[in-house]
C-alpha atoms as a PDB file:
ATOM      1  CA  UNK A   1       9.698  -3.594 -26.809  1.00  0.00           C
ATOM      2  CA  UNK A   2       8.530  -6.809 -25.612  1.00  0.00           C
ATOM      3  CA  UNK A   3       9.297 -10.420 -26.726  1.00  0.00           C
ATOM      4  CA  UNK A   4       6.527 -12.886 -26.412  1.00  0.00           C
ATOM      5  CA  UNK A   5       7.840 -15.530 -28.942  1.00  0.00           C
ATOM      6  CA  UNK A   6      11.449 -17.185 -27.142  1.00  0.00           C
ATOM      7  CA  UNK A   7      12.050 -18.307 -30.510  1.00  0.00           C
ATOM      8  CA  UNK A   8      12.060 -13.974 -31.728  1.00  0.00           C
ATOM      9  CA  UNK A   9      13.907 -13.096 -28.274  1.00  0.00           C
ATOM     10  CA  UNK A  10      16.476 -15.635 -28.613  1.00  0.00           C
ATOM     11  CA  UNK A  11      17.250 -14.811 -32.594  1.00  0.00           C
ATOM     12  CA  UNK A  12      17.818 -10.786 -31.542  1.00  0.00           C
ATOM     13  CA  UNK A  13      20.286 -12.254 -28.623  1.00  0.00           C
ATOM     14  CA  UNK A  14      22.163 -14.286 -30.948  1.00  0.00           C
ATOM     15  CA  UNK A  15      22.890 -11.491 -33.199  1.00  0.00           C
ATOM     16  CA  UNK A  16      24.019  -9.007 -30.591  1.00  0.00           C
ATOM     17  CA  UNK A  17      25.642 -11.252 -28.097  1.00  0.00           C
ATOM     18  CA  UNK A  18      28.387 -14.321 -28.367  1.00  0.00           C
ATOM     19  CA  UNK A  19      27.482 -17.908 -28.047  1.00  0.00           C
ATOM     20  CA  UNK A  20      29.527 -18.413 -24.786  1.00  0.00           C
ATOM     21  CA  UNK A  21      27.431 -15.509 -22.719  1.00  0.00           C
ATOM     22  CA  UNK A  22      24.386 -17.264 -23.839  1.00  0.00           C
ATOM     23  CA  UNK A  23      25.204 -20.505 -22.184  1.00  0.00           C
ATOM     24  CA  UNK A  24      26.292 -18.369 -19.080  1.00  0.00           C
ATOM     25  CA  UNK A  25      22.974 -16.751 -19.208  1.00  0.00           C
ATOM     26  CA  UNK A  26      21.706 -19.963 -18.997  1.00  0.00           C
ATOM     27  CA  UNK A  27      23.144 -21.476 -16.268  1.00  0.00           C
ATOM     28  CA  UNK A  28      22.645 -18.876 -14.315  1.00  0.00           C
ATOM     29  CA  UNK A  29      19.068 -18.814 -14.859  1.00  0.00           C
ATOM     30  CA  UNK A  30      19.147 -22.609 -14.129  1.00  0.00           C
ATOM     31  CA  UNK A  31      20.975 -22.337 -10.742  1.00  0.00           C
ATOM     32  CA  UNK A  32      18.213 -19.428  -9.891  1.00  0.00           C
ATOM     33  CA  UNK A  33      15.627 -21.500 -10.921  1.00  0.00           C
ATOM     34  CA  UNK A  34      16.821 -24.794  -9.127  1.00  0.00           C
ATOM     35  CA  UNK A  35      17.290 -23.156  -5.754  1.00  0.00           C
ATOM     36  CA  UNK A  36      15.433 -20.221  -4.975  1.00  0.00           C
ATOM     37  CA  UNK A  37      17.906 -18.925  -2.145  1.00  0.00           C
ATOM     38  CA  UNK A  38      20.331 -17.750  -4.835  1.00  0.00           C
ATOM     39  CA  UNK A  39      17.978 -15.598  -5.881  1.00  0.00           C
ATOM     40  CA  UNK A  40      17.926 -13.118  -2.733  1.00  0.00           C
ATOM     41  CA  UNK A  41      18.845 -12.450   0.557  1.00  0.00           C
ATOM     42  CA  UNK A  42      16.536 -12.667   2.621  1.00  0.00           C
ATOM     43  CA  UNK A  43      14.559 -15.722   3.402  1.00  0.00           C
ATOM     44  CA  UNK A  44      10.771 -14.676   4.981  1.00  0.00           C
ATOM     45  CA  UNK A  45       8.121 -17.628   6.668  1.00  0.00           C
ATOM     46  CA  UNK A  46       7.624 -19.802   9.532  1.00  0.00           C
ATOM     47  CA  UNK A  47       9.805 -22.103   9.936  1.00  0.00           C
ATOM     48  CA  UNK A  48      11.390 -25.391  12.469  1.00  0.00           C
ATOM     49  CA  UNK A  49      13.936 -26.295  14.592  1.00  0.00           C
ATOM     50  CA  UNK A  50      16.762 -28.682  13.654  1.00  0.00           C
ATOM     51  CA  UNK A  51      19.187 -27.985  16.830  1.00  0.00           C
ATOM     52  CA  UNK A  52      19.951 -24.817  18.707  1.00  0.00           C
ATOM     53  CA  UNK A  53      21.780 -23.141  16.384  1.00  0.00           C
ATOM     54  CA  UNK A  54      20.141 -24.708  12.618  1.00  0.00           C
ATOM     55  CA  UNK A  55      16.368 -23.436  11.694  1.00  0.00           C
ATOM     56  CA  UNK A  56      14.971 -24.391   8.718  1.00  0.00           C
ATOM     57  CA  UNK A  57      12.913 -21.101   7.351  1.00  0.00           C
ATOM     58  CA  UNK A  58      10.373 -21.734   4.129  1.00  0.00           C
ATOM     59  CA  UNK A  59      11.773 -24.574   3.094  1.00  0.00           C
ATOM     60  CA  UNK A  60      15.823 -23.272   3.625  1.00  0.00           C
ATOM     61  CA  UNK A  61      18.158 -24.451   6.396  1.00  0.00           C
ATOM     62  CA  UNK A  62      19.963 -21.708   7.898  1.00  0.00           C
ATOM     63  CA  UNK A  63      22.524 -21.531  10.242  1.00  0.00           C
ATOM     64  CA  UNK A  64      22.607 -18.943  12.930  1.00  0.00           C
ATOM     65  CA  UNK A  65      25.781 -17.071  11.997  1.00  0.00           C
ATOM     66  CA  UNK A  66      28.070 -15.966  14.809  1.00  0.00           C
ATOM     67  CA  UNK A  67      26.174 -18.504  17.831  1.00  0.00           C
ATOM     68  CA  UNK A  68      27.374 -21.268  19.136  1.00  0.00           C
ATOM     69  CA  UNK A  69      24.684 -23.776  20.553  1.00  0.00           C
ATOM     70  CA  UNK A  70      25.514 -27.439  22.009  1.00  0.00           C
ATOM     71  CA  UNK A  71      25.008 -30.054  19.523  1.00  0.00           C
ATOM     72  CA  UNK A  72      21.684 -32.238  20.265  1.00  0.00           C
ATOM     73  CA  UNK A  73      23.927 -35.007  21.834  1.00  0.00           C
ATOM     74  CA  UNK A  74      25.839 -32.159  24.492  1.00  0.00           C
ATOM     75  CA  UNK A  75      24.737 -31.585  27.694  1.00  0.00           C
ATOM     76  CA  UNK A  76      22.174 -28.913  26.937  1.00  0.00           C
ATOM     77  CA  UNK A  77      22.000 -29.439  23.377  1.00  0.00           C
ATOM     78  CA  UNK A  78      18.456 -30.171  23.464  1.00  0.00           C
ATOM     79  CA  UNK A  79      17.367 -27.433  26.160  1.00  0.00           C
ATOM     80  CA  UNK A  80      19.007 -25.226  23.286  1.00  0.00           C
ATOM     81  CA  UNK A  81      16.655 -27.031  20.658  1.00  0.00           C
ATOM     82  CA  UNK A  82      13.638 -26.624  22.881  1.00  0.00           C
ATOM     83  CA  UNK A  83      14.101 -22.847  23.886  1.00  0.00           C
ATOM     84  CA  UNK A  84      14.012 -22.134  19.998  1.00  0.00           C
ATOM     85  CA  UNK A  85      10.907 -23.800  19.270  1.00  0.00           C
ATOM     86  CA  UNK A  86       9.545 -22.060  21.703  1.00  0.00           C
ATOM     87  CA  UNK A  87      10.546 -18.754  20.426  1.00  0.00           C
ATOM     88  CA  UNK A  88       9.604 -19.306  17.061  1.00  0.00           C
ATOM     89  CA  UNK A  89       6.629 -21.183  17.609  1.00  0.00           C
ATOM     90  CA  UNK A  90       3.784 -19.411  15.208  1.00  0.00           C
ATOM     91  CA  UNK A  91       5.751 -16.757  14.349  1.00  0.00           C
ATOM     92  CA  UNK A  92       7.062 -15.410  11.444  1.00  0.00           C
ATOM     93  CA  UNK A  93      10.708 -15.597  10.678  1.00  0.00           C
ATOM     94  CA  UNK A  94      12.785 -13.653   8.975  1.00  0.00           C
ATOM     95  CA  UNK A  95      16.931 -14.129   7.987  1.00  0.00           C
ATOM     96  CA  UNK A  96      18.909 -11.904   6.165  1.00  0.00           C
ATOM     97  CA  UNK A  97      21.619 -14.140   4.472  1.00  0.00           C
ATOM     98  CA  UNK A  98      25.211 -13.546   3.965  1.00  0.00           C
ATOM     99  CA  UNK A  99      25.770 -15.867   1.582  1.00  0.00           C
ATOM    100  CA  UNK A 100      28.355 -18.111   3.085  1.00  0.00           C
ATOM    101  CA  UNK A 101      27.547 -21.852   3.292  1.00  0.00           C
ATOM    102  CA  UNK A 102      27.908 -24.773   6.099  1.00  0.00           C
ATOM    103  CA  UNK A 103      27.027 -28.613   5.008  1.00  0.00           C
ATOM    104  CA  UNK A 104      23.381 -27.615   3.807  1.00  0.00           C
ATOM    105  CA  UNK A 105      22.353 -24.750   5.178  1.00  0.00           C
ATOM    106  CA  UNK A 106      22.706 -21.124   4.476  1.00  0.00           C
ATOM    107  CA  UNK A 107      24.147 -18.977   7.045  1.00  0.00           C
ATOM    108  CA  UNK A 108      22.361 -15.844   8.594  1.00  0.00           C
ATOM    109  CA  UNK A 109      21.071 -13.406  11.356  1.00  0.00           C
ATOM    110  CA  UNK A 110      17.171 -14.354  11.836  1.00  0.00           C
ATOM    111  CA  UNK A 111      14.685 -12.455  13.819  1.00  0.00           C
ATOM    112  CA  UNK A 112      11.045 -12.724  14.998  1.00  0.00           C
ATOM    113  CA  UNK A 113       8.648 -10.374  15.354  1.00  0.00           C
ATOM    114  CA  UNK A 114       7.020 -10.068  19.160  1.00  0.00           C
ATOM    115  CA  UNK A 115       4.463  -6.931  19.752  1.00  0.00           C
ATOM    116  CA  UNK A 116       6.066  -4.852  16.775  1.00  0.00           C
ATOM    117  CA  UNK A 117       9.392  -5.645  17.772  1.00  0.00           C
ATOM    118  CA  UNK A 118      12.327  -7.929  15.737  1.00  0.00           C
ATOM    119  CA  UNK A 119      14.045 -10.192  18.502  1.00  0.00           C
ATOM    120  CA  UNK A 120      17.591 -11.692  17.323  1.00  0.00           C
ATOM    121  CA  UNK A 121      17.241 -14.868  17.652  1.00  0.00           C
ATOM    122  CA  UNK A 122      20.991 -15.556  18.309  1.00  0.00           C
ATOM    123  CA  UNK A 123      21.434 -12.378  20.688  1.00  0.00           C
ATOM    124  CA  UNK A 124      17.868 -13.967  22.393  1.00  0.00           C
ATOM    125  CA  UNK A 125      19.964 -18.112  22.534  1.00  0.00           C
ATOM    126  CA  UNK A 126      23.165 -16.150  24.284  1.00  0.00           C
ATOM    127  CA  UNK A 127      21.415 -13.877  26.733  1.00  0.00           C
ATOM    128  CA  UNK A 128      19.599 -16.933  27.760  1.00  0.00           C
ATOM    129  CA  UNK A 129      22.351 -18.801  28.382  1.00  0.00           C
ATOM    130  CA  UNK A 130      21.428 -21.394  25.771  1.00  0.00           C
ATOM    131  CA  UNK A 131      24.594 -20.357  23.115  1.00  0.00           C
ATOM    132  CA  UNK A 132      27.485 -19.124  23.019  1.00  0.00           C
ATOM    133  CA  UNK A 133      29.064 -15.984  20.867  1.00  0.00           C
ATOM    134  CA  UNK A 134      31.561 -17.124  18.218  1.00  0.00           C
ATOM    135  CA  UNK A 135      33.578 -14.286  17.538  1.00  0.00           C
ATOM    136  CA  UNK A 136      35.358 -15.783  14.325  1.00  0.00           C
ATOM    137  CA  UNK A 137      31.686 -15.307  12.896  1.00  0.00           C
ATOM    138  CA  UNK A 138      30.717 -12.902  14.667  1.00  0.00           C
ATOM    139  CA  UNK A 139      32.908  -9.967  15.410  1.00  0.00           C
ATOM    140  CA  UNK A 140      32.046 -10.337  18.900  1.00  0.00           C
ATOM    141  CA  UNK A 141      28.740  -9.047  18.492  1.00  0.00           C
ATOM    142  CA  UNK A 142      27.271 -11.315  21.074  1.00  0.00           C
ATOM    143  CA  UNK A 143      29.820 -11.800  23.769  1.00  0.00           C
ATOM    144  CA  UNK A 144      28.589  -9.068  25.898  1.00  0.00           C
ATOM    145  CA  UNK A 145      25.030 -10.910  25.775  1.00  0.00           C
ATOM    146  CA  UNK A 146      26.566 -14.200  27.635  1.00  0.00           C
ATOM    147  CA  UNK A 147      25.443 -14.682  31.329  1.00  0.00           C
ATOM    148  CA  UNK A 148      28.027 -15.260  34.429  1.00  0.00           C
ATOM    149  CA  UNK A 149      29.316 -18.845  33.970  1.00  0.00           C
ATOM    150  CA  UNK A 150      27.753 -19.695  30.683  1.00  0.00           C
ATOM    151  CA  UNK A 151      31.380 -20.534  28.696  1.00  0.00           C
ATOM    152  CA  UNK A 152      32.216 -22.723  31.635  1.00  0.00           C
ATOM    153  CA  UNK A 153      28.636 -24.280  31.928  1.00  0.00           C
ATOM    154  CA  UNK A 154      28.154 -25.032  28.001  1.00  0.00           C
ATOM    155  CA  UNK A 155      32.025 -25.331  26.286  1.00  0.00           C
ATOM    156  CA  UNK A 156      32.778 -23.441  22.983  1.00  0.00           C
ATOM    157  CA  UNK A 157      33.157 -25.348  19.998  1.00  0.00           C
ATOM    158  CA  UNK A 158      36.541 -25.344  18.525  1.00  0.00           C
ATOM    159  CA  UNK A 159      35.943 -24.017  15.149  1.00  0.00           C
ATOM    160  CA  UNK A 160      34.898 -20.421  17.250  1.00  0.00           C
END
């Protein structure tokens, strides 16, 4: 059956459900509709560098999760920055979420495509020698990645 009158829909939900689930209802449906991130995992588009380890995809910050880039003020914080835009540059983007937080941004693994192929973009910043792994976030999965003299050459944050 469908409802095309709110007014119908919302008189058959008040007699089968209590006031307080309506409300919740509601606010879910405005958080949803207020920011669209909430409403999947994934995030799909091209997308912009903020700093070597921050990308803003469609619209949505993300933060590389597990990768440890120097901040844009670091010695090679902004060799970090460039080598990004350079591997995202016209190509589309795509981050699977996790659903954790930092500041603004999201967190997440992104990848590009390249000749029918999805490149990590965090495995591609630590084989480069642009990042580091950070194993708090990331298990690990990108310490075997890091080139000879890379953790003496860029630091490690303390938070990894």
């Amino acid at each position: 059956m469908q409802y095309h009158d709110t007014r119908t829909f919302k008189a058959l939900l008040r007699g089968i459900l209590p006031a307080s689930f309506h409300v919740s209802i509601a606010f879910i449906a405005l958080l949803i509709a207020i920011h669209p991130v909430l409403a999947r995992d994934r995030v799909t588009g091209t997308g912009y560098v903020r700093d070597g380890d921050t990308i803003v995809v469609a619209g949505v910050p993300i933060r590389l999760n597990g990768v440890d880039a120097p901040e844009l003020s670091a010695r090679y914080g902004r060799e970090s920055k460039a080598f990004m835009q350079r591997a995202i540059r016209g190509r589309e983007i795509t981050c699977d979420l996790n659903g954790d937080r930092t500041y603004d941004r999201w967190v997440g693994v992104c990848f590009v495509k390249v000749d029918r192929e999805y490149i990590d973009l965090g495995a591609a910043l630590v084989a480069n020698g642009y990042a580091l792994d950070c194993a708090r976030y990331s298990g690990g999965r990108y310490r075997s990645l890091e080139p000879a003299g890379a953790r003496q050459r860029l630091g490690q944050a303390s938070c990894c």
